[in-house]
PDB file of N, CA and C in Angstrom:
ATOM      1  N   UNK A   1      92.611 126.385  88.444  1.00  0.00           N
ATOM      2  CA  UNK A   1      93.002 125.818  87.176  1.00  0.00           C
ATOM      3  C   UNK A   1      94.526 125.758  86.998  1.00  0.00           C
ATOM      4  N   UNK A   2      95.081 126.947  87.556  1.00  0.00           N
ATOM      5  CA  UNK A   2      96.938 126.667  87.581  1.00  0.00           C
ATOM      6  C   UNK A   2      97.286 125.542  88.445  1.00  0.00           C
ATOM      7  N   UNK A   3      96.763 125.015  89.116  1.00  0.00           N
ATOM      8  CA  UNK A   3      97.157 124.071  89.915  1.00  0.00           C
ATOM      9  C   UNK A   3      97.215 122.581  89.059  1.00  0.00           C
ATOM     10  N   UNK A   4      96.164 122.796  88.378  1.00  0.00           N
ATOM     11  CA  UNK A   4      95.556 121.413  87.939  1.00  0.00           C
ATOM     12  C   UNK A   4      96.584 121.615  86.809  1.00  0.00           C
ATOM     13  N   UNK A   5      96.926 122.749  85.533  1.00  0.00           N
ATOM     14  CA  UNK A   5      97.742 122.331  84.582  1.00  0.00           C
ATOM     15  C   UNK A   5      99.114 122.202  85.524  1.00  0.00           C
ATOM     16  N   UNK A   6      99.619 122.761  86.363  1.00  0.00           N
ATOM     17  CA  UNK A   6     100.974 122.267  87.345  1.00  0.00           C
ATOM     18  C   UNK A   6     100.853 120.579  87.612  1.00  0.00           C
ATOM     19  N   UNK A   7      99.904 120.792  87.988  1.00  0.00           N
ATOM     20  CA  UNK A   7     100.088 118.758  88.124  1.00  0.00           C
ATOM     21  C   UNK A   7     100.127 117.709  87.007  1.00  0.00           C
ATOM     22  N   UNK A   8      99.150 118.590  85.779  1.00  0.00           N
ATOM     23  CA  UNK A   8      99.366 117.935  84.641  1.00  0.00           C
ATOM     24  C   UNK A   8     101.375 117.435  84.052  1.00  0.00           C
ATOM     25  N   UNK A   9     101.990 119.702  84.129  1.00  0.00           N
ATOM     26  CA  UNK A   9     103.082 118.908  83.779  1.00  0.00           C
ATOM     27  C   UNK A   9     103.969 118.151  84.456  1.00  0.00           C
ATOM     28  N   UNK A  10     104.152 117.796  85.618  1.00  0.00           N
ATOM     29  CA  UNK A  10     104.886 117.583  86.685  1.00  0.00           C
ATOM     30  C   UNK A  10     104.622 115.855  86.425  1.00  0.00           C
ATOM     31  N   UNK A  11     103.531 115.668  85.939  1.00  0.00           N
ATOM     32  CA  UNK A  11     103.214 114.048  86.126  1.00  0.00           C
ATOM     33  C   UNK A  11     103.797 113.401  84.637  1.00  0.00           C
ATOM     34  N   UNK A  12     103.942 114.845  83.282  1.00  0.00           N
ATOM     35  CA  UNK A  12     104.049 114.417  81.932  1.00  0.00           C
ATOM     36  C   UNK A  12     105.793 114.425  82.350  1.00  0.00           C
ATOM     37  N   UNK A  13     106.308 115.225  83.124  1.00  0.00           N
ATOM     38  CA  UNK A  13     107.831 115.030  83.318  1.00  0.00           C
ATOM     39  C   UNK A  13     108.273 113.932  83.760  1.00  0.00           C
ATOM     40  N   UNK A  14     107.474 113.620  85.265  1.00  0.00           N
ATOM     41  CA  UNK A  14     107.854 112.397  85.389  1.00  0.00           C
ATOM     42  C   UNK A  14     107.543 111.182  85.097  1.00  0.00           C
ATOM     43  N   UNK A  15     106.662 111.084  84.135  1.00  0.00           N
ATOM     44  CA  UNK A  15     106.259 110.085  83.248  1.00  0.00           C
ATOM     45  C   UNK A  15     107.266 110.134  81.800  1.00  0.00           C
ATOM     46  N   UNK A  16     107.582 110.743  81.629  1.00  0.00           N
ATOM     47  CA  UNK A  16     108.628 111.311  80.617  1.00  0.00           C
ATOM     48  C   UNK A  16     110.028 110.258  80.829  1.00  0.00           C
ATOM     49  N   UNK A  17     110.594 111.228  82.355  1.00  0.00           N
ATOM     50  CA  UNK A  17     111.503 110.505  82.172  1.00  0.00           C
ATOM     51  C   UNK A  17     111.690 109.179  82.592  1.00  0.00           C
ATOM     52  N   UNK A  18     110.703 108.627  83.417  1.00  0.00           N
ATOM     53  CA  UNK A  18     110.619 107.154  83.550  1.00  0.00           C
ATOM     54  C   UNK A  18     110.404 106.381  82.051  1.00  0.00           C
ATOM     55  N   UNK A  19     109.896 106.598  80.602  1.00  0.00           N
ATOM     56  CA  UNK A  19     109.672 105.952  79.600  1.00  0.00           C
ATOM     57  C   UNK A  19     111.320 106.369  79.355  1.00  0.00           C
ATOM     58  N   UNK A  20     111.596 107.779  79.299  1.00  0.00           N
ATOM     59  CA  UNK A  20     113.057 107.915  78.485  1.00  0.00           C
ATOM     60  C   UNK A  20     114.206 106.504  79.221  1.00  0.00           C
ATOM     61  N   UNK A  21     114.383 106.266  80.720  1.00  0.00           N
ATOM     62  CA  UNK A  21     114.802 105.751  81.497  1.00  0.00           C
ATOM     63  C   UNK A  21     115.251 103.954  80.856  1.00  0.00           C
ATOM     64  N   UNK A  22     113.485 104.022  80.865  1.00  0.00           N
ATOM     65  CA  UNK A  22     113.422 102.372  80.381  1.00  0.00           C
ATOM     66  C   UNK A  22     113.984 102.322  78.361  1.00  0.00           C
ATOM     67  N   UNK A  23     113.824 103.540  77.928  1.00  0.00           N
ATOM     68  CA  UNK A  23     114.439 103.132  76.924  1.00  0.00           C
ATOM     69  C   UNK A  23     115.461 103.240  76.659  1.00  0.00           C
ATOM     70  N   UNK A  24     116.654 103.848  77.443  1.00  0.00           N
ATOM     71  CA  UNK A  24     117.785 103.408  77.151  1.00  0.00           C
ATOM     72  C   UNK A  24     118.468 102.454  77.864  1.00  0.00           C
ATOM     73  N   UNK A  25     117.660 101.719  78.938  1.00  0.00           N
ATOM     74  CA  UNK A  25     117.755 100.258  79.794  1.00  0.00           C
ATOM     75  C   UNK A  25     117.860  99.488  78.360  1.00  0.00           C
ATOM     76  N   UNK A  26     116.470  99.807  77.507  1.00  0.00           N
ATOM     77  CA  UNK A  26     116.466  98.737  76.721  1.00  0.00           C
ATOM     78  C   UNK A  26     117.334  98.647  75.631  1.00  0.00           C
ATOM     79  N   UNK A  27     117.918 100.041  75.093  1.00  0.00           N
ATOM     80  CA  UNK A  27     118.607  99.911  74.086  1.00  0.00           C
ATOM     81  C   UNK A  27     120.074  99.604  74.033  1.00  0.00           C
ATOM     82  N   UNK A  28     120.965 100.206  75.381  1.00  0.00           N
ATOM     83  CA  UNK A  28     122.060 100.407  75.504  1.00  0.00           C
ATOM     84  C   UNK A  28     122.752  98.932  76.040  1.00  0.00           C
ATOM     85  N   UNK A  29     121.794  98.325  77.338  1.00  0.00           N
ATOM     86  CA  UNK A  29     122.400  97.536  77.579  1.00  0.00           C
ATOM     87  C   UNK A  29     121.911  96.121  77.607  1.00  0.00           C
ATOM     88  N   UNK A  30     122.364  95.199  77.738  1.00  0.00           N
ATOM     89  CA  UNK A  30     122.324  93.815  77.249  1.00  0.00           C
ATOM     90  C   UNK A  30     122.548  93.010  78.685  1.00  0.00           C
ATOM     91  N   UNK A  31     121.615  92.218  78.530  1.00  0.00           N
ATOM     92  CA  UNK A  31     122.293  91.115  79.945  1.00  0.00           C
ATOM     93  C   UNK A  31     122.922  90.153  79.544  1.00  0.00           C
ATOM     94  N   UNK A  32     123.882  89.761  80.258  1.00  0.00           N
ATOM     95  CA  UNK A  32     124.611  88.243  79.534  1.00  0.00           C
ATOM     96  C   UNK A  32     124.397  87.481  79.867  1.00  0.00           C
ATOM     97  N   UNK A  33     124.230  86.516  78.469  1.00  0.00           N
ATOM     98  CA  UNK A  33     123.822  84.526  78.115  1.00  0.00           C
ATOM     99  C   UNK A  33     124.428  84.415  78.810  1.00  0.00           C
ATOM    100  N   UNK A  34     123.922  83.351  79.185  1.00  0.00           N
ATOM    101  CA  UNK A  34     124.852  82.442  80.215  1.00  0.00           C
ATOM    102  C   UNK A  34     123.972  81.111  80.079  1.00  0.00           C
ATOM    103  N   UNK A  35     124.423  79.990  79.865  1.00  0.00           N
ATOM    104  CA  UNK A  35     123.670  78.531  80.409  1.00  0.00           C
ATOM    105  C   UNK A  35     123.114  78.341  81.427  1.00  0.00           C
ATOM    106  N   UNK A  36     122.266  77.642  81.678  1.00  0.00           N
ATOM    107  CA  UNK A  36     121.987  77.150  82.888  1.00  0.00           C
ATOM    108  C   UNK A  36     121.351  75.847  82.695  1.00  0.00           C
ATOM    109  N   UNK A  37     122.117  75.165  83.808  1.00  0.00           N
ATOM    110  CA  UNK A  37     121.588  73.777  83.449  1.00  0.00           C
ATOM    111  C   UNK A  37     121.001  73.336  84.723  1.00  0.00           C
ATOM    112  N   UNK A  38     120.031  72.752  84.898  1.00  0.00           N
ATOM    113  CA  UNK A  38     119.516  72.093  86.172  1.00  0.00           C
ATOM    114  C   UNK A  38     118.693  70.646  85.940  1.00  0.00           C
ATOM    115  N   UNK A  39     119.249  70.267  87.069  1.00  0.00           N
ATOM    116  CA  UNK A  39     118.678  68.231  87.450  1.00  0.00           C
ATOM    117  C   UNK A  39     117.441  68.500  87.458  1.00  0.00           C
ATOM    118  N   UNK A  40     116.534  67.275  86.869  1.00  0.00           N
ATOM    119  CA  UNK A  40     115.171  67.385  87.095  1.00  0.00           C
ATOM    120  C   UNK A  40     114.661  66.079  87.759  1.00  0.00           C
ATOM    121  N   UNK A  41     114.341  66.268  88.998  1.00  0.00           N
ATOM    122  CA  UNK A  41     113.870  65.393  89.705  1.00  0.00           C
ATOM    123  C   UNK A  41     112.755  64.510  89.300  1.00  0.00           C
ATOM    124  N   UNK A  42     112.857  63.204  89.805  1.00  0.00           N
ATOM    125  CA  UNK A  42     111.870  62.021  89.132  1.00  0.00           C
ATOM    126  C   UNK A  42     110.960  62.078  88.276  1.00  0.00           C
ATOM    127  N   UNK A  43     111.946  62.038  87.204  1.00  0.00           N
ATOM    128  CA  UNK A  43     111.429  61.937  86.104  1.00  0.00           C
ATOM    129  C   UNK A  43     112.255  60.346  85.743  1.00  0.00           C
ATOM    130  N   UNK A  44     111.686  59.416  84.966  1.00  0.00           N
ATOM    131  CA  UNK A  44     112.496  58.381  84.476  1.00  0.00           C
ATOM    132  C   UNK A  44     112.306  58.629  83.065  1.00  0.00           C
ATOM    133  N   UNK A  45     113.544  58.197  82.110  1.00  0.00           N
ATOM    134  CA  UNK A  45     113.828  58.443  80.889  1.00  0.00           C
ATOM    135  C   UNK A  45     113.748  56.987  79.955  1.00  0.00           C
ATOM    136  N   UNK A  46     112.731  57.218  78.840  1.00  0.00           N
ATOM    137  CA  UNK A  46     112.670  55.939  78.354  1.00  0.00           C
ATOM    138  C   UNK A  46     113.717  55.473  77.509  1.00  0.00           C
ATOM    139  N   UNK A  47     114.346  54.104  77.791  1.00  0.00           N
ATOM    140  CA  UNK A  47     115.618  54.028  76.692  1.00  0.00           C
ATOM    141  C   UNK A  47     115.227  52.913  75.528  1.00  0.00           C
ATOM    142  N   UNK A  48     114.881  52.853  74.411  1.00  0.00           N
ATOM    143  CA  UNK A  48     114.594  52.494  73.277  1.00  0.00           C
ATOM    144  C   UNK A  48     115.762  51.530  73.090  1.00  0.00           C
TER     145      UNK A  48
END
């Protein structure tokens, strides 16, 4: 039974800090806008 609660916490740690991880990925940092523009191949455009 010590074995089994040892694996319990070992998996709540590293489950722990992989959620803590991703939440300060998500909070702290930001990726930057940027445009992007790309050609779109054959397509023809109707002109009115």
């Amino acid at each position: 039974m010590p074995s089994l609660i040892r694996f319990l916490v070992v998996c709540s740690l590293l489950g722990g800090i992989v959620v803590g991880g991703l939440y300060v990925l998500a909070e702290y940092f930001e990726p930057e806008t940027k445009e992007i523009s790309k050609a779109i191949r054959d397509i023809k455009l109707k002109r009115d």
